[in-house]
C-alpha atoms as a PDB file:
ATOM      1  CA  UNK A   1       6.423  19.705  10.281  1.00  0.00           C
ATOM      2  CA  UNK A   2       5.525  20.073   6.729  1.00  0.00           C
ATOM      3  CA  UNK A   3       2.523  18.513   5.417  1.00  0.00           C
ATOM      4  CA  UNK A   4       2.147  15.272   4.424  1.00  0.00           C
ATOM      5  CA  UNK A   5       3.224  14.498   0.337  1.00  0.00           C
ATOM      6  CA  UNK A   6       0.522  11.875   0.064  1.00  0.00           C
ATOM      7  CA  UNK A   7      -2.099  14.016   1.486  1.00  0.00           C
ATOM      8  CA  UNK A   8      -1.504  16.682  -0.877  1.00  0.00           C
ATOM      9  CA  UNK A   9      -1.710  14.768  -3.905  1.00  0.00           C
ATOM     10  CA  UNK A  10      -5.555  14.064  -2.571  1.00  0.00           C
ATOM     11  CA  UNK A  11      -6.770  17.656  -1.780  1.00  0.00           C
ATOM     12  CA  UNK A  12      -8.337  19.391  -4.167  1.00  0.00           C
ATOM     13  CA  UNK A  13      -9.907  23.218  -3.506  1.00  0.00           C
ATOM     14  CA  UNK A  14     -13.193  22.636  -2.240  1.00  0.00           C
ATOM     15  CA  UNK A  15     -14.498  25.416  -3.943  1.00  0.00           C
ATOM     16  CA  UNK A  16     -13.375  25.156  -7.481  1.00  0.00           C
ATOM     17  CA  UNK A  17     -12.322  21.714  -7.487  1.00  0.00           C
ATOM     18  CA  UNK A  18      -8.471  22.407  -9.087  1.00  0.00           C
ATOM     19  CA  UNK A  19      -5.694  20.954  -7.766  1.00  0.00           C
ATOM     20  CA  UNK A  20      -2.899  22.926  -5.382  1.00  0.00           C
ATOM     21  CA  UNK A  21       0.388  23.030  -4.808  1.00  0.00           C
ATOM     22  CA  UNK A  22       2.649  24.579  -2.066  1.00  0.00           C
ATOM     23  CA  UNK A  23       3.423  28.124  -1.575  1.00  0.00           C
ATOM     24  CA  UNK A  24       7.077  28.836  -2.314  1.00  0.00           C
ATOM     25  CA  UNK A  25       8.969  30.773   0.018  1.00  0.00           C
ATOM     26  CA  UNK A  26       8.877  33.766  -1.957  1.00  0.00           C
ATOM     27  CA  UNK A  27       5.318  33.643  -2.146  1.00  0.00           C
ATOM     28  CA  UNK A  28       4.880  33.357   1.248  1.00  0.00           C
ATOM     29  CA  UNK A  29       6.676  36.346   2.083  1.00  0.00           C
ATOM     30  CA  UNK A  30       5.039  38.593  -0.333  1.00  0.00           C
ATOM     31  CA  UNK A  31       1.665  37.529   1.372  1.00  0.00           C
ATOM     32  CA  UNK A  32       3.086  38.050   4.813  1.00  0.00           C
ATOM     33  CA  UNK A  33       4.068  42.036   4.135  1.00  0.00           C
ATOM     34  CA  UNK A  34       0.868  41.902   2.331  1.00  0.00           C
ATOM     35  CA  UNK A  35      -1.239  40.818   5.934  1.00  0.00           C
ATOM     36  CA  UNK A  36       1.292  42.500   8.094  1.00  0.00           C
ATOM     37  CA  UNK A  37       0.308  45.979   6.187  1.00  0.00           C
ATOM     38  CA  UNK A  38      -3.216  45.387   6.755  1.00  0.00           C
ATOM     39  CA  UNK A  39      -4.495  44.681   3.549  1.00  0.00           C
ATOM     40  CA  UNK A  40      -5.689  41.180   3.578  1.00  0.00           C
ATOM     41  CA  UNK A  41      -9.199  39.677   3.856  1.00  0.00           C
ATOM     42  CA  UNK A  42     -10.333  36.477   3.407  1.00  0.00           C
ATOM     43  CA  UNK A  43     -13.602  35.659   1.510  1.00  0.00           C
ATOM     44  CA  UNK A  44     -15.531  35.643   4.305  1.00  0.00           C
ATOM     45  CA  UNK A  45     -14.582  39.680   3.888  1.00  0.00           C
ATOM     46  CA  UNK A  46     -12.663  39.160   7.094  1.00  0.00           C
ATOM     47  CA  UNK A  47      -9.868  41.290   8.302  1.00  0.00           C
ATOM     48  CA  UNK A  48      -6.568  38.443   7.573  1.00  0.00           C
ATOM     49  CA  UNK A  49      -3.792  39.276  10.515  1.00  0.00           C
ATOM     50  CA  UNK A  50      -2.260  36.192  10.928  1.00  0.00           C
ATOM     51  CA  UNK A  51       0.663  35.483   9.108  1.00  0.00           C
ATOM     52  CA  UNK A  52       1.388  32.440   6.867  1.00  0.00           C
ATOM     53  CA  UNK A  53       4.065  29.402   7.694  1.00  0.00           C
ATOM     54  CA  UNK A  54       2.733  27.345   4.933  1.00  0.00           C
ATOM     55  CA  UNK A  55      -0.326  27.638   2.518  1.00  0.00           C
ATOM     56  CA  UNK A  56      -1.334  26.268  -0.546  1.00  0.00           C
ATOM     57  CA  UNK A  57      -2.806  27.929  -3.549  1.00  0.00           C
ATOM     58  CA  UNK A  58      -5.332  26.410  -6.328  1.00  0.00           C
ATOM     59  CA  UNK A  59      -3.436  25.274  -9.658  1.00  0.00           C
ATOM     60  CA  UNK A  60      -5.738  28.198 -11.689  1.00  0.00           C
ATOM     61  CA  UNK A  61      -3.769  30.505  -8.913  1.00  0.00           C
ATOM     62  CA  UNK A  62      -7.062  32.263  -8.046  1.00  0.00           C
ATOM     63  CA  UNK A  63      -7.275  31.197  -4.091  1.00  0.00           C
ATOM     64  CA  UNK A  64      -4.772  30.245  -1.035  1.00  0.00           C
ATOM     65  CA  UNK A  65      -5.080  28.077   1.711  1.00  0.00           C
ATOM     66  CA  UNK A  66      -3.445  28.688   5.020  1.00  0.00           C
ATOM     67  CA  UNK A  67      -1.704  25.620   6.542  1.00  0.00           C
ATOM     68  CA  UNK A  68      -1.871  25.617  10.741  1.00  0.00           C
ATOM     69  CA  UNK A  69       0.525  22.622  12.698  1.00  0.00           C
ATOM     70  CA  UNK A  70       0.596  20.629   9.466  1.00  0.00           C
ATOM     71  CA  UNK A  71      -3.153  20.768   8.773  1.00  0.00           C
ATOM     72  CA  UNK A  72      -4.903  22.266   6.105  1.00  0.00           C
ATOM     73  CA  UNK A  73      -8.058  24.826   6.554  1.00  0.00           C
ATOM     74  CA  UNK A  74      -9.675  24.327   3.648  1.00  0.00           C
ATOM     75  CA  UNK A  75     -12.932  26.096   4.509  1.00  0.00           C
ATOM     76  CA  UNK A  76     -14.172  28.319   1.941  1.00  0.00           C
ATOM     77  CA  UNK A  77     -14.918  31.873   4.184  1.00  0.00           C
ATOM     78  CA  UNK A  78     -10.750  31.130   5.267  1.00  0.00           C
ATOM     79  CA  UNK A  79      -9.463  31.225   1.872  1.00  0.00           C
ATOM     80  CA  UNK A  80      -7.731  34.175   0.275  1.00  0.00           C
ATOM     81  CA  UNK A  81      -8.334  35.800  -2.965  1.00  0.00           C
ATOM     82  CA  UNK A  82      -4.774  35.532  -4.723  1.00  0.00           C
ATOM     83  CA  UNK A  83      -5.694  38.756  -6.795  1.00  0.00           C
ATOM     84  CA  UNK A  84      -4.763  41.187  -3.328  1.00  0.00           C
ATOM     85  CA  UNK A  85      -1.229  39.654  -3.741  1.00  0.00           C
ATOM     86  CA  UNK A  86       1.602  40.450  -7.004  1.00  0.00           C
ATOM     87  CA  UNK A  87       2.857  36.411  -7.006  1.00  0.00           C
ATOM     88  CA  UNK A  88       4.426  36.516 -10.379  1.00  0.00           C
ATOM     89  CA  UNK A  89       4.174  33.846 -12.893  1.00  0.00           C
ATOM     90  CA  UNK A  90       3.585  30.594 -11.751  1.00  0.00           C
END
């Protein structure tokens, strides 16, 4: 189930304070082959493995939230750096 629309338009990155948006699909899979090669960690420096079904990432594109069973984790140490990924423009 995707997330709610009126719940997104509320979050805000807890960290920086910018808005977010969805991931696209595209994006999505380039961050998947990106954690299935091993190369992802969070900011907690942690090792990612899991791969992404949905996730959002800040409007200044500079970190992504993973989105588990509809629900956001917007914890800080969980969020991942968007410079280990090429997304493209915006």
């Amino acid at each position: 189930m995707p997330i709610d629309r009126k719940l997104l338009e509320i979050l805000c990155c807890p960290v920086t304070k910018h808005g977010l948006r969805l991931l696209r699909a595209d994006e999505i899979d380039t961050i998947n082959e990106h954690i299935l090669s091993g190369n992802v960690t969070n900011y907690g420096n942690e090792p990612v493995t899991l791969p992404l079904t949905e996730g959002l990432i800040t409007d200044n594109r500079q970190r992504i939230y993973r989105i588990d069973d509809s629900i956001p984790v917007m914890l800080e140490k969980e969020g991942l750096p968007v410079d280990q990924f090429d997304l493209g423009a915006a």
